[in-house]
N, C-alpha and C. Protein backbone atom coordinates (compact mmCIF):
# COMPACT_ATOMS: atom_id res chain seq x y z
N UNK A 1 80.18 135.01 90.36
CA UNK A 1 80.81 134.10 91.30
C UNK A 1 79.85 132.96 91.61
N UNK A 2 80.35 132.13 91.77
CA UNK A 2 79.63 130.64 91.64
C UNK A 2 80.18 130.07 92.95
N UNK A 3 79.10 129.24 93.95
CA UNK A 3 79.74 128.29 94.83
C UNK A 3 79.46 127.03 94.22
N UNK A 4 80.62 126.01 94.49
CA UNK A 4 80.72 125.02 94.25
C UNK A 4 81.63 124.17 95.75
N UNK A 5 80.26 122.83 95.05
CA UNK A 5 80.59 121.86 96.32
C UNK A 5 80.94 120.78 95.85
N UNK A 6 81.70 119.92 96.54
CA UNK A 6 81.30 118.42 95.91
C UNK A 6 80.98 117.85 96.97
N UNK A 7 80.04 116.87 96.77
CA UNK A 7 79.62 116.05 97.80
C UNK A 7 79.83 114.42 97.69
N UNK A 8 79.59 113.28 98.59
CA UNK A 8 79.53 112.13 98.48
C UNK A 8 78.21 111.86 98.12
N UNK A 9 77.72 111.29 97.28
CA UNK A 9 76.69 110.56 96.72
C UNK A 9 75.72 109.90 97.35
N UNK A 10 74.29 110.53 97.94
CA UNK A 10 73.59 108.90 98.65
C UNK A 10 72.67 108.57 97.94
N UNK A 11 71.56 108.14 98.20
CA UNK A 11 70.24 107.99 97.48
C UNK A 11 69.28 108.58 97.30
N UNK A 12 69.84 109.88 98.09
CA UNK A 12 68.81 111.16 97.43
C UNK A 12 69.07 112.02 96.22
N UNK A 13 70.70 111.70 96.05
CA UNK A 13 71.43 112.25 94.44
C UNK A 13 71.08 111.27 93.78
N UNK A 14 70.34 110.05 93.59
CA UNK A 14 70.39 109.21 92.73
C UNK A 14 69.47 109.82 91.28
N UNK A 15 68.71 110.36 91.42
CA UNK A 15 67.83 111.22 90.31
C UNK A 15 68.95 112.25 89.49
N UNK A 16 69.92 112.83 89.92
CA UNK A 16 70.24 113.76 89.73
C UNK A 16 71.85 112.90 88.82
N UNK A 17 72.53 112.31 89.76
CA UNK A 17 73.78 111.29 89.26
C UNK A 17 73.18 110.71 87.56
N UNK A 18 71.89 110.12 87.71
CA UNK A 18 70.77 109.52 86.50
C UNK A 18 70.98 110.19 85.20
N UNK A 19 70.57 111.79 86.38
CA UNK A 19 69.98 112.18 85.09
C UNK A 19 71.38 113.12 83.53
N UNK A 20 72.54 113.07 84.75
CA UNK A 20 73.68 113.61 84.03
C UNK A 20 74.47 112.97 83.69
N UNK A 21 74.27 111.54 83.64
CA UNK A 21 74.38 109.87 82.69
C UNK A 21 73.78 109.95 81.50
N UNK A 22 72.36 110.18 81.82
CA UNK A 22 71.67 110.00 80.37
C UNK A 22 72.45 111.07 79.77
N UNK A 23 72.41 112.45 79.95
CA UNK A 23 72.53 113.59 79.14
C UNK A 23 73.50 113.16 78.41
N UNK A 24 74.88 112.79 79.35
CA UNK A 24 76.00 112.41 78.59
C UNK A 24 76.09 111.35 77.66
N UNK A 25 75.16 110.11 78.13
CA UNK A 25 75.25 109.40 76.91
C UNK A 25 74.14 109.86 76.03
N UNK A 26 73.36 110.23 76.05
CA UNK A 26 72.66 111.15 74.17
C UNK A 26 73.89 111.73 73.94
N UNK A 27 74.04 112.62 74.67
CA UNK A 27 75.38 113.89 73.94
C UNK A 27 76.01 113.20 73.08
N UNK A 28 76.31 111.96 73.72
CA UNK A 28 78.04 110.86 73.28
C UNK A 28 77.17 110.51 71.64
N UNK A 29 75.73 109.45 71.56
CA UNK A 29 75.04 108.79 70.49
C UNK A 29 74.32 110.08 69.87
N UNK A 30 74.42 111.61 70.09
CA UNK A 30 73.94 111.73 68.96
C UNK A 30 75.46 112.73 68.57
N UNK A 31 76.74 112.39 68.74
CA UNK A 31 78.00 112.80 68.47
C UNK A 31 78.50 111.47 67.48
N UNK A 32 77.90 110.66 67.36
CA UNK A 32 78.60 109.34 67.22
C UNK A 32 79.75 108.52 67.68
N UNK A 33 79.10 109.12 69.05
CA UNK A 33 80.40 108.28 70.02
C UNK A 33 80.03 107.01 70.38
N UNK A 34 80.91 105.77 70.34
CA UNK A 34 80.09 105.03 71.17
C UNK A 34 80.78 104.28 72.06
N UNK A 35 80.44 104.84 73.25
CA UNK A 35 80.96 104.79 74.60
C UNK A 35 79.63 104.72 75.68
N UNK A 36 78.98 105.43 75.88
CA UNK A 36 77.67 105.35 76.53
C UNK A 36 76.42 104.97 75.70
N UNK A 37 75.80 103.75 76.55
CA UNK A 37 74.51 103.56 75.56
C UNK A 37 73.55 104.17 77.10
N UNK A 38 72.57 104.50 76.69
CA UNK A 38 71.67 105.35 77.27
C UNK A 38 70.66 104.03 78.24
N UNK A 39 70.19 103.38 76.83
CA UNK A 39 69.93 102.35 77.70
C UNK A 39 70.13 101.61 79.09
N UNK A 40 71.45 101.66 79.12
CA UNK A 40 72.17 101.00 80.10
C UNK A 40 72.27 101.50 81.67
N UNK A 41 71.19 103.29 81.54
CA UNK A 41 71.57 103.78 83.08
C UNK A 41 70.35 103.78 83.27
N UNK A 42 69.99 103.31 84.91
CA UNK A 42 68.80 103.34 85.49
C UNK A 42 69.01 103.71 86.96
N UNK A 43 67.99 104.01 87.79
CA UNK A 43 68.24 104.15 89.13
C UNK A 43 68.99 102.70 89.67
N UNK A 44 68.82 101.86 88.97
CA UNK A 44 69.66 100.19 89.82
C UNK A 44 71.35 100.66 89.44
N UNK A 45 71.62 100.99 88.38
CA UNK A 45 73.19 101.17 88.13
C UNK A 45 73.54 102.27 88.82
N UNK A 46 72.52 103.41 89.38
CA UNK A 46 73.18 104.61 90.34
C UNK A 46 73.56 103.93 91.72
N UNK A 47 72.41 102.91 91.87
CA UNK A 47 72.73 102.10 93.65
C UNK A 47 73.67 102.29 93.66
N UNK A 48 74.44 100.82 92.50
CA UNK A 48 75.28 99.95 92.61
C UNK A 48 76.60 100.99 92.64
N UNK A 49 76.50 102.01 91.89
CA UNK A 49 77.63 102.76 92.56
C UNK A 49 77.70 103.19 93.75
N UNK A 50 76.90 103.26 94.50
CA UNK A 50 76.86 103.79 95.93
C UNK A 50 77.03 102.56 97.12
N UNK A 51 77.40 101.42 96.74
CA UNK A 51 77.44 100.37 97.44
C UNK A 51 78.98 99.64 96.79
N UNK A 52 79.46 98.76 96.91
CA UNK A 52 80.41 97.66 96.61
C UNK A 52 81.95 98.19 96.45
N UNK A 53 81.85 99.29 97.56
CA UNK A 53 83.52 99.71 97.74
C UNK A 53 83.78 100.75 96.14
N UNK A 54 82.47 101.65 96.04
CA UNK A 54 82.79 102.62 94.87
C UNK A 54 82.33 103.93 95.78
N UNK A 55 83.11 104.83 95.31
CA UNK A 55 82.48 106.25 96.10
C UNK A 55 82.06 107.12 95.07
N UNK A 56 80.75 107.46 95.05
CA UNK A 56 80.28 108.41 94.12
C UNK A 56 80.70 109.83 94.79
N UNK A 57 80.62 110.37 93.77
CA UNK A 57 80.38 111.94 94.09
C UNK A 57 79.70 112.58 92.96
N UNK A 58 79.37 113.99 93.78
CA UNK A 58 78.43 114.87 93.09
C UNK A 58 78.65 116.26 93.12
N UNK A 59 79.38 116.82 92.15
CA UNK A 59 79.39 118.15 92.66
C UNK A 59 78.21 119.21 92.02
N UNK A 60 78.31 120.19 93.11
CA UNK A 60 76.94 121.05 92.92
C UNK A 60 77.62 122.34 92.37
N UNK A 61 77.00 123.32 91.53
CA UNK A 61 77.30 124.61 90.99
C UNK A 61 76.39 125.48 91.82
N UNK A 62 76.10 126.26 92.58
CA UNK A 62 74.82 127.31 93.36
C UNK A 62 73.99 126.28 93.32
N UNK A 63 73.86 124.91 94.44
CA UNK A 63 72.81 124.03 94.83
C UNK A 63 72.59 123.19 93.77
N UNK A 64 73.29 123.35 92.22
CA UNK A 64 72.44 122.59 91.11
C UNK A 64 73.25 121.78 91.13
N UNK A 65 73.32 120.16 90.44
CA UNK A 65 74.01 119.19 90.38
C UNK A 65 74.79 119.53 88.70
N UNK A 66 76.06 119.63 88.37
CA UNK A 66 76.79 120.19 87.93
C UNK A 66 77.74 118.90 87.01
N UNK A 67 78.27 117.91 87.79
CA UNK A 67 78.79 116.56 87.26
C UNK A 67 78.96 115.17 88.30
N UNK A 68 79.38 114.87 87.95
CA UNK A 68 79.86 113.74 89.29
C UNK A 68 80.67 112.17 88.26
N UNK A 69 80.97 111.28 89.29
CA UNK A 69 82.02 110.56 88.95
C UNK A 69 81.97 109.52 90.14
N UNK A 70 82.64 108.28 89.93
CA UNK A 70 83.04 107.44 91.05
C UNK A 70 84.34 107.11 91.22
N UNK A 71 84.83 106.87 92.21
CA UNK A 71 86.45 106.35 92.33
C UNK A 71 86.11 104.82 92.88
N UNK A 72 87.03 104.09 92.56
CA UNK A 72 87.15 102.66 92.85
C UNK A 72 88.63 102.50 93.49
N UNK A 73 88.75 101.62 94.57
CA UNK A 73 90.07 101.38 94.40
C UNK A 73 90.81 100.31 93.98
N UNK A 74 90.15 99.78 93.12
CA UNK A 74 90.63 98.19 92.88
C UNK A 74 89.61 98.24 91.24
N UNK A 75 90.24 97.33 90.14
CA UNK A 75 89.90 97.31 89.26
C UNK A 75 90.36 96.48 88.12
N UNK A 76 90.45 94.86 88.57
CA UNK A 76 90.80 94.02 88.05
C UNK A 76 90.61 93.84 86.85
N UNK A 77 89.16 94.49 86.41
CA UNK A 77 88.79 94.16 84.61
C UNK A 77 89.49 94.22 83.86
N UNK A 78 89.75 95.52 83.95
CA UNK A 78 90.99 96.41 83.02
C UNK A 78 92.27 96.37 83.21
N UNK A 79 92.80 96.86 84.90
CA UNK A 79 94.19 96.32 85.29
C UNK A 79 94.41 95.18 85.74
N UNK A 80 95.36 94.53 85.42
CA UNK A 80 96.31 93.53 85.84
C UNK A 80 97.43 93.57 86.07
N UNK A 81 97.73 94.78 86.43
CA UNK A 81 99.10 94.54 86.41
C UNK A 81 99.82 95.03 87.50
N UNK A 82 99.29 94.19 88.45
CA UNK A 82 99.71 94.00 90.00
C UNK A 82 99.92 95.28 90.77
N UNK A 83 99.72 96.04 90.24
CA UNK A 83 100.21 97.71 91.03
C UNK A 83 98.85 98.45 91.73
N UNK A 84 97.80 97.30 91.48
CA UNK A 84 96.47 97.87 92.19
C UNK A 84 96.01 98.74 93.21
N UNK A 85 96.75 98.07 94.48
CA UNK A 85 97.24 98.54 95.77
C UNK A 85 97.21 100.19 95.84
N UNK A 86 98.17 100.68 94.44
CA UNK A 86 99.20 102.09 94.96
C UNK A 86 97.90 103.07 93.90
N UNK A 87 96.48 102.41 93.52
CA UNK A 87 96.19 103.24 92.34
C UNK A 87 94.69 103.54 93.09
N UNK A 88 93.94 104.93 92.35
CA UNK A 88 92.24 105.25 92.76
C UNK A 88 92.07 104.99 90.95
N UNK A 89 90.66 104.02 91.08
CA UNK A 89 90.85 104.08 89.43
C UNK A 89 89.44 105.51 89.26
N UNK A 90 89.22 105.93 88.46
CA UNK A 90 87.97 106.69 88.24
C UNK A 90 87.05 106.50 87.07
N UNK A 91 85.73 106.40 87.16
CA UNK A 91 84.94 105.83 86.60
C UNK A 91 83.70 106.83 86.57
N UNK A 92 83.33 106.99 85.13
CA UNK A 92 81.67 107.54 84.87
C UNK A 92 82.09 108.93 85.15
N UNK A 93 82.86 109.33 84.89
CA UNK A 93 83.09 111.20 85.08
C UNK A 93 82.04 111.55 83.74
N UNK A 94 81.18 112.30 84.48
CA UNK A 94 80.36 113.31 83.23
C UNK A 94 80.22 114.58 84.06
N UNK A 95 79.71 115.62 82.80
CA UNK A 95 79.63 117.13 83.83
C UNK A 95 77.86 116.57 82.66
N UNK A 96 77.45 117.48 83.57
CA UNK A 96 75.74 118.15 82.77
C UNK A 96 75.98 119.01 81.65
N UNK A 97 75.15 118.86 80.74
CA UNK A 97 74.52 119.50 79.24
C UNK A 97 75.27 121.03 79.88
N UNK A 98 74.65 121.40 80.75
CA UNK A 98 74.02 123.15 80.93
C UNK A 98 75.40 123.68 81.59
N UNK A 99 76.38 122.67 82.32
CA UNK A 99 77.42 123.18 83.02
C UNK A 99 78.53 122.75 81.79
N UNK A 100 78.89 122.58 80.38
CA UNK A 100 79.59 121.95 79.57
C UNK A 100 80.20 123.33 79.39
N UNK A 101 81.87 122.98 78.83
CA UNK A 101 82.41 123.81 78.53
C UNK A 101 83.24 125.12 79.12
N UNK A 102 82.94 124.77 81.05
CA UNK A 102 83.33 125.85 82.02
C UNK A 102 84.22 125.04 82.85
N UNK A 103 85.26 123.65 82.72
CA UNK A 103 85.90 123.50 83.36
C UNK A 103 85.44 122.60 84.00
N UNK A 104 84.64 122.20 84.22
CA UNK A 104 83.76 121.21 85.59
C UNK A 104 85.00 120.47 85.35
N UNK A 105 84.93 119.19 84.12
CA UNK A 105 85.34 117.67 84.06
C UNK A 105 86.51 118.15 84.73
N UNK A 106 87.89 119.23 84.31
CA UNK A 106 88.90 119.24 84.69
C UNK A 106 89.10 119.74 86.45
N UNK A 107 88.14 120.11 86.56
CA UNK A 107 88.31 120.72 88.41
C UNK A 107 87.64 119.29 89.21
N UNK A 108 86.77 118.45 88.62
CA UNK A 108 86.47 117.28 88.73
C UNK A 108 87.67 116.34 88.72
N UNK A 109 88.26 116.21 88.08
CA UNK A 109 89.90 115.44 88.11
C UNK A 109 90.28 115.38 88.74
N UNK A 110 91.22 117.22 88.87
CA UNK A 110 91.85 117.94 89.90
C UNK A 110 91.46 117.59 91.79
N UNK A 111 90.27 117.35 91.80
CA UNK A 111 89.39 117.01 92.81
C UNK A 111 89.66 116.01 93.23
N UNK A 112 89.53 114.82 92.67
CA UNK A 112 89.64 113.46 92.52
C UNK A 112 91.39 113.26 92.84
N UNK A 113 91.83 114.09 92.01
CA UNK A 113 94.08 114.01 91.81
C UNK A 113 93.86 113.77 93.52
N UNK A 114 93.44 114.87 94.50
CA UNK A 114 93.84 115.33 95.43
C UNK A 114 93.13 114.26 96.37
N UNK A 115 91.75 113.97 96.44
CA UNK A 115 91.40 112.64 97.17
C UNK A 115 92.09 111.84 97.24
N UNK A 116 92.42 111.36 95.86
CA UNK A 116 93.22 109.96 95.66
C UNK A 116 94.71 109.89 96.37
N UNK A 117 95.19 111.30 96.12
CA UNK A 117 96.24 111.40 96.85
C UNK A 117 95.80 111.20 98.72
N UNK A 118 95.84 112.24 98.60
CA UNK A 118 95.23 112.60 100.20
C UNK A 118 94.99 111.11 101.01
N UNK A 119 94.32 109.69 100.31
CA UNK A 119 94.51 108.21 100.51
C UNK A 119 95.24 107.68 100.37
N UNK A 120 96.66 108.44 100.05
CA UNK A 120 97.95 107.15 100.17
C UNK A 120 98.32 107.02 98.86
N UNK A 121 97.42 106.87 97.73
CA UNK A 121 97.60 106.09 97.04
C UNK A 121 98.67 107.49 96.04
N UNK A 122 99.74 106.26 94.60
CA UNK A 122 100.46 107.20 94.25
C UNK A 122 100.47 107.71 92.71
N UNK A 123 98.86 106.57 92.03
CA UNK A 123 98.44 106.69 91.18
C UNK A 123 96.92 107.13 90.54
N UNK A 124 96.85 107.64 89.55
CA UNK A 124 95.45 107.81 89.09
C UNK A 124 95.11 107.46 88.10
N UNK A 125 94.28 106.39 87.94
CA UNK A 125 93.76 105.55 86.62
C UNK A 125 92.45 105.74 86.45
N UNK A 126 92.58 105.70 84.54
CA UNK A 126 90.98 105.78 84.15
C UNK A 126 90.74 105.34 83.06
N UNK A 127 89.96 105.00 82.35
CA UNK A 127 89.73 104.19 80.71
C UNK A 127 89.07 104.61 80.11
N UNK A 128 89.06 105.17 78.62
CA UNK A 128 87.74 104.96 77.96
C UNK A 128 88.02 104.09 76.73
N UNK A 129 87.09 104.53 75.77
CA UNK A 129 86.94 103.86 74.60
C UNK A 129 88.10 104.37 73.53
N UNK A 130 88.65 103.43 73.19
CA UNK A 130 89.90 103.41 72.37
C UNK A 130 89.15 104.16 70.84
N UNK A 131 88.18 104.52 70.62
CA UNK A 131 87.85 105.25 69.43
C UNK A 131 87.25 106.95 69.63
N UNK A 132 87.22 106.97 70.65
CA UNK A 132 86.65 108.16 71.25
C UNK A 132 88.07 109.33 71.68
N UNK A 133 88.27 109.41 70.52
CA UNK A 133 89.43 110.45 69.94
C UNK A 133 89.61 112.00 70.60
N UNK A 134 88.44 112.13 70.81
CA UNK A 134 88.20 113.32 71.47
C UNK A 134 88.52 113.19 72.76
N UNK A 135 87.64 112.07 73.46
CA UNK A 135 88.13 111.96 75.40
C UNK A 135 89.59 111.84 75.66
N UNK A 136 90.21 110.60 74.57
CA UNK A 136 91.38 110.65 75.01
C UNK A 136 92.66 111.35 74.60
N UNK A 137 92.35 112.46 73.79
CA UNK A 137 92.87 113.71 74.03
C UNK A 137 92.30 114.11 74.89
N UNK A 138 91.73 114.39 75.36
CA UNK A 138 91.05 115.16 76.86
C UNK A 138 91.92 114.79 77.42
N UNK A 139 92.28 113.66 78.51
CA UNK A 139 92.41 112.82 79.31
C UNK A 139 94.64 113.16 79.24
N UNK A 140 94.80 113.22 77.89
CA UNK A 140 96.30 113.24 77.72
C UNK A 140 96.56 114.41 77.51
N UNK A 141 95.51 115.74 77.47
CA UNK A 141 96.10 116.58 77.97
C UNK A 141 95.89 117.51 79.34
N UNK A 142 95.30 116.76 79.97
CA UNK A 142 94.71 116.97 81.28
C UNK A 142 96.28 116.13 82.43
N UNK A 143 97.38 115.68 81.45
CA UNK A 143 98.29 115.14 81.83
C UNK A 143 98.15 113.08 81.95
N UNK A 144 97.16 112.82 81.78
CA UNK A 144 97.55 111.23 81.91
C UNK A 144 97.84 110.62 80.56
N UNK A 145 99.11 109.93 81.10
CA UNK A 145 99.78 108.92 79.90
C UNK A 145 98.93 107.49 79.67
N UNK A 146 99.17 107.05 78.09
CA UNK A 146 98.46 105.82 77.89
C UNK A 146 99.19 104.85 78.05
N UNK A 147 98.87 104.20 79.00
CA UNK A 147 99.50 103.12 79.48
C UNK A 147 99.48 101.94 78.39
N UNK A 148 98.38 101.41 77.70
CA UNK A 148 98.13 99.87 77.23
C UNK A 148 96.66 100.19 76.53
N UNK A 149 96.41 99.38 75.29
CA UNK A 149 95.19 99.49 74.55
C UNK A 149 94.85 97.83 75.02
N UNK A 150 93.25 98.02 75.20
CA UNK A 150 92.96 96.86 75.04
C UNK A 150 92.15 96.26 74.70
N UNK A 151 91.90 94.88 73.68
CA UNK A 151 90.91 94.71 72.64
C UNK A 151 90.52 93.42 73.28
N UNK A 152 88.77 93.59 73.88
CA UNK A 152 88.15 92.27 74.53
C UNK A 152 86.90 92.27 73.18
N UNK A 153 86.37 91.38 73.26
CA UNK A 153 84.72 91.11 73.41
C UNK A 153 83.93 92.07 72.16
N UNK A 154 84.24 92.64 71.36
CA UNK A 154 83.87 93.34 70.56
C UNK A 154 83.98 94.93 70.71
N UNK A 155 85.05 95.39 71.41
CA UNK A 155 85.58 97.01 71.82
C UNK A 155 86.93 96.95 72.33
N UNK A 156 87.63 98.21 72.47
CA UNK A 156 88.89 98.42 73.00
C UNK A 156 89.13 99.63 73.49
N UNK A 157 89.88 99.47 74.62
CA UNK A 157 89.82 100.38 75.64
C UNK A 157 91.01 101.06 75.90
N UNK A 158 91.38 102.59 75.95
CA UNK A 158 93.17 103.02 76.41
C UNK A 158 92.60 103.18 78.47
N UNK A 159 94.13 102.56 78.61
CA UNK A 159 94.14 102.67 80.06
C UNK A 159 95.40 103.89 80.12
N UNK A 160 94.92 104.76 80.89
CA UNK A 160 95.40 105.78 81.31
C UNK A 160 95.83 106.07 82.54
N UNK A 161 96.69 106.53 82.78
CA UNK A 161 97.18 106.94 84.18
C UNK A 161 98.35 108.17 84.51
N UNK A 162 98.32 108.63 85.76
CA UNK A 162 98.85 109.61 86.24
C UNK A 162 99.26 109.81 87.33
N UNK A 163 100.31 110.44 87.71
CA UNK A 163 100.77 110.29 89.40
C UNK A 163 100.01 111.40 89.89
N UNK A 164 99.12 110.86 91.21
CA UNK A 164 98.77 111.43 92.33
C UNK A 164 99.76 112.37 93.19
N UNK A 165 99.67 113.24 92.62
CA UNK A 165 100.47 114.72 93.76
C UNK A 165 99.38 115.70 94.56
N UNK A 166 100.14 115.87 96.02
CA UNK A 166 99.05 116.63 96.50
C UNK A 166 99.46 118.10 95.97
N UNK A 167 98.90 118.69 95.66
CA UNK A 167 98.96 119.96 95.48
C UNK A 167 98.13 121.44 96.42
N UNK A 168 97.15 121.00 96.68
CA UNK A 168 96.16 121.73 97.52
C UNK A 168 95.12 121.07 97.85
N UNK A 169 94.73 121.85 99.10
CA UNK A 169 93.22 120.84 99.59
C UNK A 169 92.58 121.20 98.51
N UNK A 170 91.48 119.99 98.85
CA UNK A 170 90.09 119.86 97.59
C UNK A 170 89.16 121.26 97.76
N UNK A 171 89.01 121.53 98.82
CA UNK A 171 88.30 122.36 99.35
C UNK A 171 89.45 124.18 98.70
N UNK A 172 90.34 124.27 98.75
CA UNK A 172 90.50 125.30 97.53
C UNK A 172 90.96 125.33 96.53
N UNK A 173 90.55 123.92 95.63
CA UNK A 173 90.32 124.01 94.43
C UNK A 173 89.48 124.26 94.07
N UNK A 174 87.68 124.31 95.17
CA UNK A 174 86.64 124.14 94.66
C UNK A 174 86.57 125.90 95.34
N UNK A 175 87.29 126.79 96.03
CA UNK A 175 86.90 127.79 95.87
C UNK A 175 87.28 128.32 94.83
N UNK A 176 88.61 128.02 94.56
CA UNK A 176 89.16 128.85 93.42
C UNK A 176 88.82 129.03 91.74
N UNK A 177 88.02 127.17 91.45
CA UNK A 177 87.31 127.47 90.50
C UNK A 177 85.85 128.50 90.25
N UNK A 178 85.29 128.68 92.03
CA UNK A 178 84.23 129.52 92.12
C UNK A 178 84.09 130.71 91.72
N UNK A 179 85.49 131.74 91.66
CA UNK A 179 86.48 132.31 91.48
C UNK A 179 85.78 133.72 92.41
């Protein structure tokens, strides 16, 4: 039996948020994914999630940091298409190397389904990389439909989404995955 928490993100998870970025992007470049460059995460990109209207989170497995993710509620890059208002978009979902394969990402979702709900809102959006075959089967069978592909700047991205239903508090989803 396992406790599991999730928490909001401050600047004392910033080592920990870091360090289950990098893992995931090696995992991704030495899979030949390319979606995460490794390069690209530092303690300045953990801030910036913890500031500018993004909410990190972090969930813990028995005290250890386990995965985490941010929700946004607004996300002009990708959407345009005026329905902003009714949507939580989600961003940077990774679980850790050592917690892979036990469910995290999907009780992580599930987590997120129920926040996002629980705020009103009546949608749940998320993106990855339009070649990364594997996530977005993940993602479509975790239930979100592909909304729109989209080809900028030298990459292309599926936008995904799903209706926000409450189903149960967050708090026993995270016992019940504890089991």
């Amino acid at each position: 039996m396992s406790t599991l928490e999730m928490l909001r993100a401050d600047e004392r998870d910033s080592m920990a948020v870091l360090d289950i970025w990098l893992d995931a992007a090696n995992w991704m470049r030495a899979q030949g994914i390319d979606q995460w460059m490794p390069d690209r995460f530092n303690l300045s990109e953990v801030a910036a999630c913890l500031t500018g209207g993004k909410e990190l989170f972090l969930l813990k497995e028995n005290g250890i940091a386990a995965g985490t993710f941010y929700i946004k509620w607004s996300d002009s890059l990708m959407w345009e298409d005026g329905r902003a208002a009714s949507a939580g978009y989600i961003h940077r979902l990774a679980v850790g190397r050592n917690h892979h394969g036990r469910g995290i990402g999907a009780l992580m979702l599930d987590w997120a389904e129920q926040y996002i709900a629980e705020s009103g809102k009546a949608m749940i959006r998320l993106d990855c990389m339009a070649d990364n075959t594997r996530l977005n089967t993940y993602y479509s069978e975790r239930g979100f439909q592909l909304v729109t592909r989209i080809d900028t700047r030298g990459w292309s991205a599926n936008l995904f989404e799903k209706e926000a239903k409450l189903r149960c508090s967050k708090e026993a989803l995270l016992l019940e995955a504890g089991g």
